[in-house]
C-alpha atoms as a PDB file:
ATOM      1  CA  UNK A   1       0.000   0.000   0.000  1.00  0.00           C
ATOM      2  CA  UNK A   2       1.203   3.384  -0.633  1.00  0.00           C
ATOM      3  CA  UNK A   3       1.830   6.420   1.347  1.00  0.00           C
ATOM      4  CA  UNK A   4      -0.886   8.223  -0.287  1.00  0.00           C
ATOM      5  CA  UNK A   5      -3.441   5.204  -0.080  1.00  0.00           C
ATOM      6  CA  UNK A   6      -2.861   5.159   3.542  1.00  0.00           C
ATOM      7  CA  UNK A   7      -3.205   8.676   4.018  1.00  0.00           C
ATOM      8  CA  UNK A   8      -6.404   8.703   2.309  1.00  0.00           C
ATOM      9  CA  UNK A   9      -7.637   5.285   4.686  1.00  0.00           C
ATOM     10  CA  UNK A  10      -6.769   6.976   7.783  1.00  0.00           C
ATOM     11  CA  UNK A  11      -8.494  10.546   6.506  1.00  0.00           C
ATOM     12  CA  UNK A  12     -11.804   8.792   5.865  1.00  0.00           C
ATOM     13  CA  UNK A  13     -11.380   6.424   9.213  1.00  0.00           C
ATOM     14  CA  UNK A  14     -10.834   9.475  10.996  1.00  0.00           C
ATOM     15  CA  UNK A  15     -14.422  10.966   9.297  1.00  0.00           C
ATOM     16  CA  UNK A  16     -15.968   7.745  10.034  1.00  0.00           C
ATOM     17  CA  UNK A  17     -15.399   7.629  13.920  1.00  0.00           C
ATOM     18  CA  UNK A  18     -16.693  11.290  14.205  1.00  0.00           C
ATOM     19  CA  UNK A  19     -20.363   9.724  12.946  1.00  0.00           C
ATOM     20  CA  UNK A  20     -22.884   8.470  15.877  1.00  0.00           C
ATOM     21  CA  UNK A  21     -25.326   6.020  13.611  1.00  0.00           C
ATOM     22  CA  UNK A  22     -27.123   5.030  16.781  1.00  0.00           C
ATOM     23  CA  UNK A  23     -28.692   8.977  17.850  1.00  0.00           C
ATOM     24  CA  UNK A  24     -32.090   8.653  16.990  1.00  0.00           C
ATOM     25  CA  UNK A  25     -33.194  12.218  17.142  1.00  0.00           C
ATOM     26  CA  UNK A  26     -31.192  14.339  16.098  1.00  0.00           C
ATOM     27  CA  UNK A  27     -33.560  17.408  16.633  1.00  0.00           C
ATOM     28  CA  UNK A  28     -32.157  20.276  19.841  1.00  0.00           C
ATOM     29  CA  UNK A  29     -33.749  19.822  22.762  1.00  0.00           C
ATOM     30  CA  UNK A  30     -36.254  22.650  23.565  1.00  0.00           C
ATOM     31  CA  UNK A  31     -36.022  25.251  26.190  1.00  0.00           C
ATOM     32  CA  UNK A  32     -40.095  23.786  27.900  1.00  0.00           C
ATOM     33  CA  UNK A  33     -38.030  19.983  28.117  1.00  0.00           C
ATOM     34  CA  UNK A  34     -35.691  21.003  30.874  1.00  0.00           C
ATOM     35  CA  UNK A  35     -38.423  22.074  33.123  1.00  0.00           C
ATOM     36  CA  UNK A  36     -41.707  20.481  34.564  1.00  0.00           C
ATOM     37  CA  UNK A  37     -43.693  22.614  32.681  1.00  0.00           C
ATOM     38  CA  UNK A  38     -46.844  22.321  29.664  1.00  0.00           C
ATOM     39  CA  UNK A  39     -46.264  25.054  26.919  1.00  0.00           C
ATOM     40  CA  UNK A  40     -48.850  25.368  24.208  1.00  0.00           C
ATOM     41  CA  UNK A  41     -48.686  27.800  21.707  1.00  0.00           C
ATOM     42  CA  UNK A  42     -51.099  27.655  18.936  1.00  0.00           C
ATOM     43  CA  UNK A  43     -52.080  29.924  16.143  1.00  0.00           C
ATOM     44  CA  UNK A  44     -55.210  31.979  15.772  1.00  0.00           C
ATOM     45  CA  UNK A  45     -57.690  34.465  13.649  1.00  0.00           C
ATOM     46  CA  UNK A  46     -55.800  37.420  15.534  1.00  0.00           C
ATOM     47  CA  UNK A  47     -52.020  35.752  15.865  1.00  0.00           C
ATOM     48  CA  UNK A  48     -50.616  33.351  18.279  1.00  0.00           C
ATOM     49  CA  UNK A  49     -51.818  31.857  21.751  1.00  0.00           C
ATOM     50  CA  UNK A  50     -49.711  31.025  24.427  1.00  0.00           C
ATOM     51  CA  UNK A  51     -50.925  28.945  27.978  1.00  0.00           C
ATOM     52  CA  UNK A  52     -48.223  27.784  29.865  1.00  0.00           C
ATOM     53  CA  UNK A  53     -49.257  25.080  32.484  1.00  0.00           C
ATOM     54  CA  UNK A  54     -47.125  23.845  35.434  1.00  0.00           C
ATOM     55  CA  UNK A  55     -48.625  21.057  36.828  1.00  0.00           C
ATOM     56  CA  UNK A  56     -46.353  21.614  40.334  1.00  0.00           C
ATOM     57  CA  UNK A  57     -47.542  24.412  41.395  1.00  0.00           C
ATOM     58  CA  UNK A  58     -50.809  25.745  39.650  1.00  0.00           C
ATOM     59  CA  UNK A  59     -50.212  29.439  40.904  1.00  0.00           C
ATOM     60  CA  UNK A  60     -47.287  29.831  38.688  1.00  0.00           C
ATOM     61  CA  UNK A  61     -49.298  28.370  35.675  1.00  0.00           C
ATOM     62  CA  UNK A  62     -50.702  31.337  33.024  1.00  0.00           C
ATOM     63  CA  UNK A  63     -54.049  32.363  31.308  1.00  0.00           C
ATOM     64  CA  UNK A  64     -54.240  32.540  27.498  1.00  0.00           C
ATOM     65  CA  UNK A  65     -51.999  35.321  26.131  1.00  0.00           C
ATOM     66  CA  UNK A  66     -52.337  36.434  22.726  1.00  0.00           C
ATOM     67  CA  UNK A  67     -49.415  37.424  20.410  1.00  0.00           C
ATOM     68  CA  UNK A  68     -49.158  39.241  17.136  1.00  0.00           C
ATOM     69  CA  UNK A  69     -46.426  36.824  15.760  1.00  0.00           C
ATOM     70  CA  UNK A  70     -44.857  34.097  16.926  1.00  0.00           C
ATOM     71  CA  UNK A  71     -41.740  35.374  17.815  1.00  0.00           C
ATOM     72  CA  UNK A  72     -43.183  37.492  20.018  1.00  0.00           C
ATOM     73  CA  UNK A  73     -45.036  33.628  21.560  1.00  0.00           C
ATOM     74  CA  UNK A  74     -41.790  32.593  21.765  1.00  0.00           C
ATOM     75  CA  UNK A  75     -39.963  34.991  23.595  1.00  0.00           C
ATOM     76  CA  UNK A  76     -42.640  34.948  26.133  1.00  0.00           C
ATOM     77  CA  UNK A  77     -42.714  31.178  26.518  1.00  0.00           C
ATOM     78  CA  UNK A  78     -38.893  31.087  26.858  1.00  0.00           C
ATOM     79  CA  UNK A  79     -38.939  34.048  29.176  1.00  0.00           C
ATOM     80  CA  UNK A  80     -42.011  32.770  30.962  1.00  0.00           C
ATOM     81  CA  UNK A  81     -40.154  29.133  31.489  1.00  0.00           C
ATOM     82  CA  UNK A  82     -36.873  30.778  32.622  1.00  0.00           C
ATOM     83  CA  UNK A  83     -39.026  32.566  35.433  1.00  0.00           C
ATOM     84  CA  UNK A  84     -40.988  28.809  36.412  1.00  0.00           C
ATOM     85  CA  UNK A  85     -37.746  27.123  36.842  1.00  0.00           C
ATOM     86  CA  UNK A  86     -35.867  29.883  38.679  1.00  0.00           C
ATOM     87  CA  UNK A  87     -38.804  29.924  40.986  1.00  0.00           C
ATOM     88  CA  UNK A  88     -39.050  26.307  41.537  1.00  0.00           C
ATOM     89  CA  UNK A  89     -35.540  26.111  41.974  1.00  0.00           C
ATOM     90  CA  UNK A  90     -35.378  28.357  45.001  1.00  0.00           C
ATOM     91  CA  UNK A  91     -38.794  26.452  46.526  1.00  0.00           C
ATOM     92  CA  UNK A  92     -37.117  23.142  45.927  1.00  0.00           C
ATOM     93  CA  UNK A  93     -33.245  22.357  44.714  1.00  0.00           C
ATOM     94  CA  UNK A  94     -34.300  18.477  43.069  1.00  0.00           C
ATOM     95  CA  UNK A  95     -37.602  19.963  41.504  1.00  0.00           C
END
């Protein structure tokens, strides 16, 4: 074998062993998974709804808020979910 055959083996070895064939979703996790929390955002005549539901303590939980776009559903989920698990972290460490 030559010098450049090798070479060429090892390059595309090297590529090989960076692939992970057994990850099954490949999708990012979402900033509502890390936290014990229900977000639904679904659209609407007027723009976007947002209800977020936390099943461990039912006076952090929201009403219906309605958004223009969803960005603007978005932010406020992701803001709204930063605030639930901040919260429930300082009631209870393990949530």
């Amino acid at each position: 074998m030559s010098d450049l055959e090798i070479r060429l083996l090892r390059r595309l070895i090297r590529e090989e062993i960076g692939h992970n064939f057994s990850t099954r979703n490949n999708d990012p996790i979402q900033y509502y998974e890390t936290a014990p929390v229900d977000v639904s955002i679904y659209p609407v005549d007027v723009g976007f709804n947002v209800e977020i539901k936390v099943p461990q303590d039912e006076s952090l939980s929201t009403y219906t808020h309605t958004f223009k776009t969803k960005e603007e559903a978005d932010h406020f989920s992701r803001k709204y979910v930063d605030f639930v698990k901040k919260t429930l972290d300082q009631k209870d460490p393990a949530y």
